[in-house]
Protein backbone atom coordinates (compact mmCIF):
# COMPACT_ATOMS: atom_id res chain seq x y z
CA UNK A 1 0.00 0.00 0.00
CA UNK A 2 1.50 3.33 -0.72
CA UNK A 3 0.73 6.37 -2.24
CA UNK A 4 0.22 6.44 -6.27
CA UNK A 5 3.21 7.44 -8.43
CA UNK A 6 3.49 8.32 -11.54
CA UNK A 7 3.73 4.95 -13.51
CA UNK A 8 0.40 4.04 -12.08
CA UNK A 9 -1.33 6.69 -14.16
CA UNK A 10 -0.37 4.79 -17.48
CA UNK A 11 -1.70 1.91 -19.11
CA UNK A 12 -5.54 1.69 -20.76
CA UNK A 13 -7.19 4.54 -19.40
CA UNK A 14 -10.52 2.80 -18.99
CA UNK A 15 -9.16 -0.01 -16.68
CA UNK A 16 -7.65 2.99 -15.18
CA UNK A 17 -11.04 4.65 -14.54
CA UNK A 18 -11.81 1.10 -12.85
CA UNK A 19 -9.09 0.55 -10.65
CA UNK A 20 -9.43 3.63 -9.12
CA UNK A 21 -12.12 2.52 -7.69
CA UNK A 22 -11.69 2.02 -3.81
CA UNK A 23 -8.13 4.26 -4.24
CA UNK A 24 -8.52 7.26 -1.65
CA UNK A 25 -8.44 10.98 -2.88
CA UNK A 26 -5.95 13.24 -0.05
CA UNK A 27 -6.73 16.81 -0.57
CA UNK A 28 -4.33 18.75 2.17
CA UNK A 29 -6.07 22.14 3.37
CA UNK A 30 -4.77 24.41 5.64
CA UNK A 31 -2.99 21.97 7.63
CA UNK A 32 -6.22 19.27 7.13
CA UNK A 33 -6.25 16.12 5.24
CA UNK A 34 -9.42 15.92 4.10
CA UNK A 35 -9.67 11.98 2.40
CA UNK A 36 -12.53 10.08 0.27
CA UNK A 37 -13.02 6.71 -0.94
CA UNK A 38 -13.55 7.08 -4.88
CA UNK A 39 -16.44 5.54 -6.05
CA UNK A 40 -17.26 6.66 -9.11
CA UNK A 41 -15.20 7.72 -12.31
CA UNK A 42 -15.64 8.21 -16.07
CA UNK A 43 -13.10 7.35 -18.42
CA UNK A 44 -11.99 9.70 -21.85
CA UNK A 45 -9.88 8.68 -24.35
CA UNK A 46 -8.36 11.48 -26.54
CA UNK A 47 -7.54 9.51 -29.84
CA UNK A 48 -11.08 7.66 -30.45
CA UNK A 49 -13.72 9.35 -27.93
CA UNK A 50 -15.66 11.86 -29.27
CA UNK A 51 -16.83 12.81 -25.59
CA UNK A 52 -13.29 13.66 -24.91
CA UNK A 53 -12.18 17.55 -24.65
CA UNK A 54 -9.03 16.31 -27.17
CA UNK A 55 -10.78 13.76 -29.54
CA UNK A 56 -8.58 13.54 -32.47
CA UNK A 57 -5.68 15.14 -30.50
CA UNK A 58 -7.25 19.01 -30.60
CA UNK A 59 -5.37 20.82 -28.64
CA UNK A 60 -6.70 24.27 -26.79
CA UNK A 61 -5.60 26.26 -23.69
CA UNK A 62 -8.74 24.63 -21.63
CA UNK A 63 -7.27 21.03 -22.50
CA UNK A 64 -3.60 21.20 -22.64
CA UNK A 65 -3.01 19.78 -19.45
CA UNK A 66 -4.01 16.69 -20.81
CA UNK A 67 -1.54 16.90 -23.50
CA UNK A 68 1.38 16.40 -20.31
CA UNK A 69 2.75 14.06 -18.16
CA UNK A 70 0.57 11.38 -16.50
CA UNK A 71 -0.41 12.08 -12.57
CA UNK A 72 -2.03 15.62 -13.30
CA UNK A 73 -4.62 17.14 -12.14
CA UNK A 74 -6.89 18.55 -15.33
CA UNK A 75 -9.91 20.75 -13.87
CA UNK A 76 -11.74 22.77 -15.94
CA UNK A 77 -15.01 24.88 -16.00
CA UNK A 78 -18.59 23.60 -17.17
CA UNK A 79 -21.87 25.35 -17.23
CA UNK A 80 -19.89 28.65 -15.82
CA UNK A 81 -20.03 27.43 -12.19
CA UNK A 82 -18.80 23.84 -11.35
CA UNK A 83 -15.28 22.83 -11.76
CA UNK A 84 -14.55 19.27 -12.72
CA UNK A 85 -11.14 17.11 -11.38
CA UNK A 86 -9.56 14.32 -13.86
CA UNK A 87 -6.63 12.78 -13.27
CA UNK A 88 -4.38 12.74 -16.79
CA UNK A 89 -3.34 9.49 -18.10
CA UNK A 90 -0.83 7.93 -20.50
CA UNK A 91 2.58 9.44 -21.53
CA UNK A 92 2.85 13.11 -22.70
CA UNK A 93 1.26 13.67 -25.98
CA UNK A 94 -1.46 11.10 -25.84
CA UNK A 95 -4.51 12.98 -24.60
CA UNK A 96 -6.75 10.91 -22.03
CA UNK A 97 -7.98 11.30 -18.41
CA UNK A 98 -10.10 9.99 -15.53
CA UNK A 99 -13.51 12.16 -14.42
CA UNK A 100 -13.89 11.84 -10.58
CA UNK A 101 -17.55 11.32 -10.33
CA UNK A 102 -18.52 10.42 -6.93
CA UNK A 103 -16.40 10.34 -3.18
CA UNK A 104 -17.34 8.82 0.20
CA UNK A 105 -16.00 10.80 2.84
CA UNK A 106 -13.85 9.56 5.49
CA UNK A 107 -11.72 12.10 7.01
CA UNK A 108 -12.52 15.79 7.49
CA UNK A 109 -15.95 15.66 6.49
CA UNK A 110 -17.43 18.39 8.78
CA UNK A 111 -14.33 20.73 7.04
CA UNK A 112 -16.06 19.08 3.03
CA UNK A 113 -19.46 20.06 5.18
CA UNK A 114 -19.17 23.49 6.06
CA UNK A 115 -17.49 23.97 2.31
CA UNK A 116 -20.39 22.50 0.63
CA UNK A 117 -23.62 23.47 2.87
CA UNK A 118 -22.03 26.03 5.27
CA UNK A 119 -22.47 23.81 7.94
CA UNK A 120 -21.30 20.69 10.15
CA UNK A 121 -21.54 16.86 8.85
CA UNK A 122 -24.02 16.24 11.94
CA UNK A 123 -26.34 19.13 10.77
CA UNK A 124 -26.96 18.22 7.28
CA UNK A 125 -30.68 16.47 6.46
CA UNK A 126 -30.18 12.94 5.01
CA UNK A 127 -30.67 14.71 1.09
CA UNK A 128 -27.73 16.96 1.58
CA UNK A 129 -25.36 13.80 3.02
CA UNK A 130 -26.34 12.01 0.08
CA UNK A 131 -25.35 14.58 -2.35
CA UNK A 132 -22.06 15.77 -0.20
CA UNK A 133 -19.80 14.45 -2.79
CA UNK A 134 -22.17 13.16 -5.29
CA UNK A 135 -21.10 14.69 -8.81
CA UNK A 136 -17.82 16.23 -10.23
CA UNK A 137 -19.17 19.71 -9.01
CA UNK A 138 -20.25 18.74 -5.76
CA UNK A 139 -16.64 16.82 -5.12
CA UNK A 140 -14.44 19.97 -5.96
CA UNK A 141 -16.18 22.65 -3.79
CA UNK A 142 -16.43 20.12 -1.12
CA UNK A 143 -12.68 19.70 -1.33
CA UNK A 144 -11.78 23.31 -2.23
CA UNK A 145 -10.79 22.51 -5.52
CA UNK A 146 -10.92 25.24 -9.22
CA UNK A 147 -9.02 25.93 -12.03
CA UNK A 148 -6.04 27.64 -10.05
CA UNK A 149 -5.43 23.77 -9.18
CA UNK A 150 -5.39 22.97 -12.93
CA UNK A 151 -1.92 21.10 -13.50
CA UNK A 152 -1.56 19.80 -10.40
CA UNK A 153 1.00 17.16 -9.87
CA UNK A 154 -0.65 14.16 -8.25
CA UNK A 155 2.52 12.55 -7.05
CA UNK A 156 2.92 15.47 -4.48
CA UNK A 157 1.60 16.60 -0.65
CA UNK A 158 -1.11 18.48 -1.73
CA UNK A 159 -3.54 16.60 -3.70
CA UNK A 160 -3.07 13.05 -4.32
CA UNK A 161 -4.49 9.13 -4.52
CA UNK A 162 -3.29 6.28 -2.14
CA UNK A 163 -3.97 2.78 -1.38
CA UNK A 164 -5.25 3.83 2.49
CA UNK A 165 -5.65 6.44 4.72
CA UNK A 166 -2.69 5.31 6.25
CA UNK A 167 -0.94 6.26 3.43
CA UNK A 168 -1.47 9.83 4.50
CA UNK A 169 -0.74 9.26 8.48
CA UNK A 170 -4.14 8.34 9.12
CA UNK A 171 -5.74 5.04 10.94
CA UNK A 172 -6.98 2.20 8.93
CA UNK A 173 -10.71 2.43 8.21
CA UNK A 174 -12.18 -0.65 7.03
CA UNK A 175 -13.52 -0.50 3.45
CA UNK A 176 -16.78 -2.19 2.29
CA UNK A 177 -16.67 -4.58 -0.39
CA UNK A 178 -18.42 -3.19 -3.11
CA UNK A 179 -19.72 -4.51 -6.57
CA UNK A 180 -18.76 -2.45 -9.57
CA UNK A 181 -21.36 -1.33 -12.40
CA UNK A 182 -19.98 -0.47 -15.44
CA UNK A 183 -22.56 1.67 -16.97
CA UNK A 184 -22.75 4.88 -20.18
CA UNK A 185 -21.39 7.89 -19.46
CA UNK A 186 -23.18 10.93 -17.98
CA UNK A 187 -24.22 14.28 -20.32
CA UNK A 188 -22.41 13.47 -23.33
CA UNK A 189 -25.81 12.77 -25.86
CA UNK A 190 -23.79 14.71 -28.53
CA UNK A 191 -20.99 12.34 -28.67
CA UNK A 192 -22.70 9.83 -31.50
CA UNK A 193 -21.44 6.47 -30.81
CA UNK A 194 -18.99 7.38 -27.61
CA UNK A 195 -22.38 7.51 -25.80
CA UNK A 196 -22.86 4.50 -25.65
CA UNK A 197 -19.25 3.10 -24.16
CA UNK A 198 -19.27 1.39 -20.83
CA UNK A 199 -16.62 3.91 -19.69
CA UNK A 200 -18.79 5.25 -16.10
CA UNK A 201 -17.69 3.06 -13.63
CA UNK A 202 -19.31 2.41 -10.09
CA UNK A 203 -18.53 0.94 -6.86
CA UNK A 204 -22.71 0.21 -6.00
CA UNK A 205 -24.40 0.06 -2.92
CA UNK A 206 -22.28 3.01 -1.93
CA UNK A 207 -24.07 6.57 0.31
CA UNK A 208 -23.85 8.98 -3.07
């Protein structure tokens, strides 16, 4: 068990999106560790995936930091509002990434709490626990995360994936065993036959 390196972040980017399942994402705030059990994630392939930013290898200033090394962190913008964390894959020059989807929290959730709903874990109705970290929106402002974050190296202190919590100087918190779904990809109608790829993955039976 140790904390993801580089190397890790290469290889087919939609087992990738799979394996990540169960990983845990560190996000170090103001002296905090806030951590999450990753439960959902999309995968995008830049060379064939029309639902990718850089299908056939376009590259803009929004996407470039796909375009680098593996073990990035590529957030961008949608709708003017939410910002969106991927993790790039695959050696520099071949466009792809992993969409975080969906967390479970398990350290520093009143801090993702008060960031999210402006208020402790323990005062939130059972809707707003359930939607905490449910969506790619909803996991960046929980964690703090936006575009000044874009190009973040993942094999650093401040934002990173790991085996356990222990990994980050944490105790050992037993992890359910989950079934994974793999089911289509969410909001991306337009992308003609890239809807329809079994590219969302999900760890089931999980609080988001």
């Amino acid at each position: 068990m140790a904390k993801l390196k580089r190397a890790d972040f290469i290889g087919d980017t939609v087992e990738i999106a799979r394996n990540l399942l169960g990983k845990y994402l560190v996000r170090r705030l103001n002296g905090e560790s806030l951590v999450c059990r990753i439960v959902e994630t999309e995968a995008y392939v830049g060379a064939v995936d029309k639902a990718c930013h850089a299908f056939g290898y376009r590259k803009t200033a929004r996407n470039a930091v796909m375009f680098g090394p593996p073990g990035h962190a590529y957030i961008y913008l949608i709708y003017g509002i939410y910002c969106c964390l991927n993790f790039v894959t695959n050696p520099e020059g071949e466009p792809d990434a992993v969409l975080l989807r969906g967390l479970v929290p398990v350290y520093g959730t009143d801090t993702m709490s008060h960031l999210r709903f402006g208020k402790p874990y323990g005062k939130l109705s059972a809707s707003q626990r359930k939607t905490l970290l449910n969506g790619p929106g909803n996991c960046c402002k929980a964690l703090y995360l936006d575009r000044y974050m874009n190009g973040t190296d993942l094999t650093g202190d401040e934002l990173f994936l790991c085996d356990s919590p222990a990994d980050a100087g944490l105790p050992e918190v037993p992890a359910p065993h989950c079934r994974v779904r793999a089911d289509k990809r969410v909001g991306i109608d337009y992308a003609e036959e890239a809807r329809d790829y079994l590219w969302r993955f999900i760890q089931e039976d999980t609080p988001c």
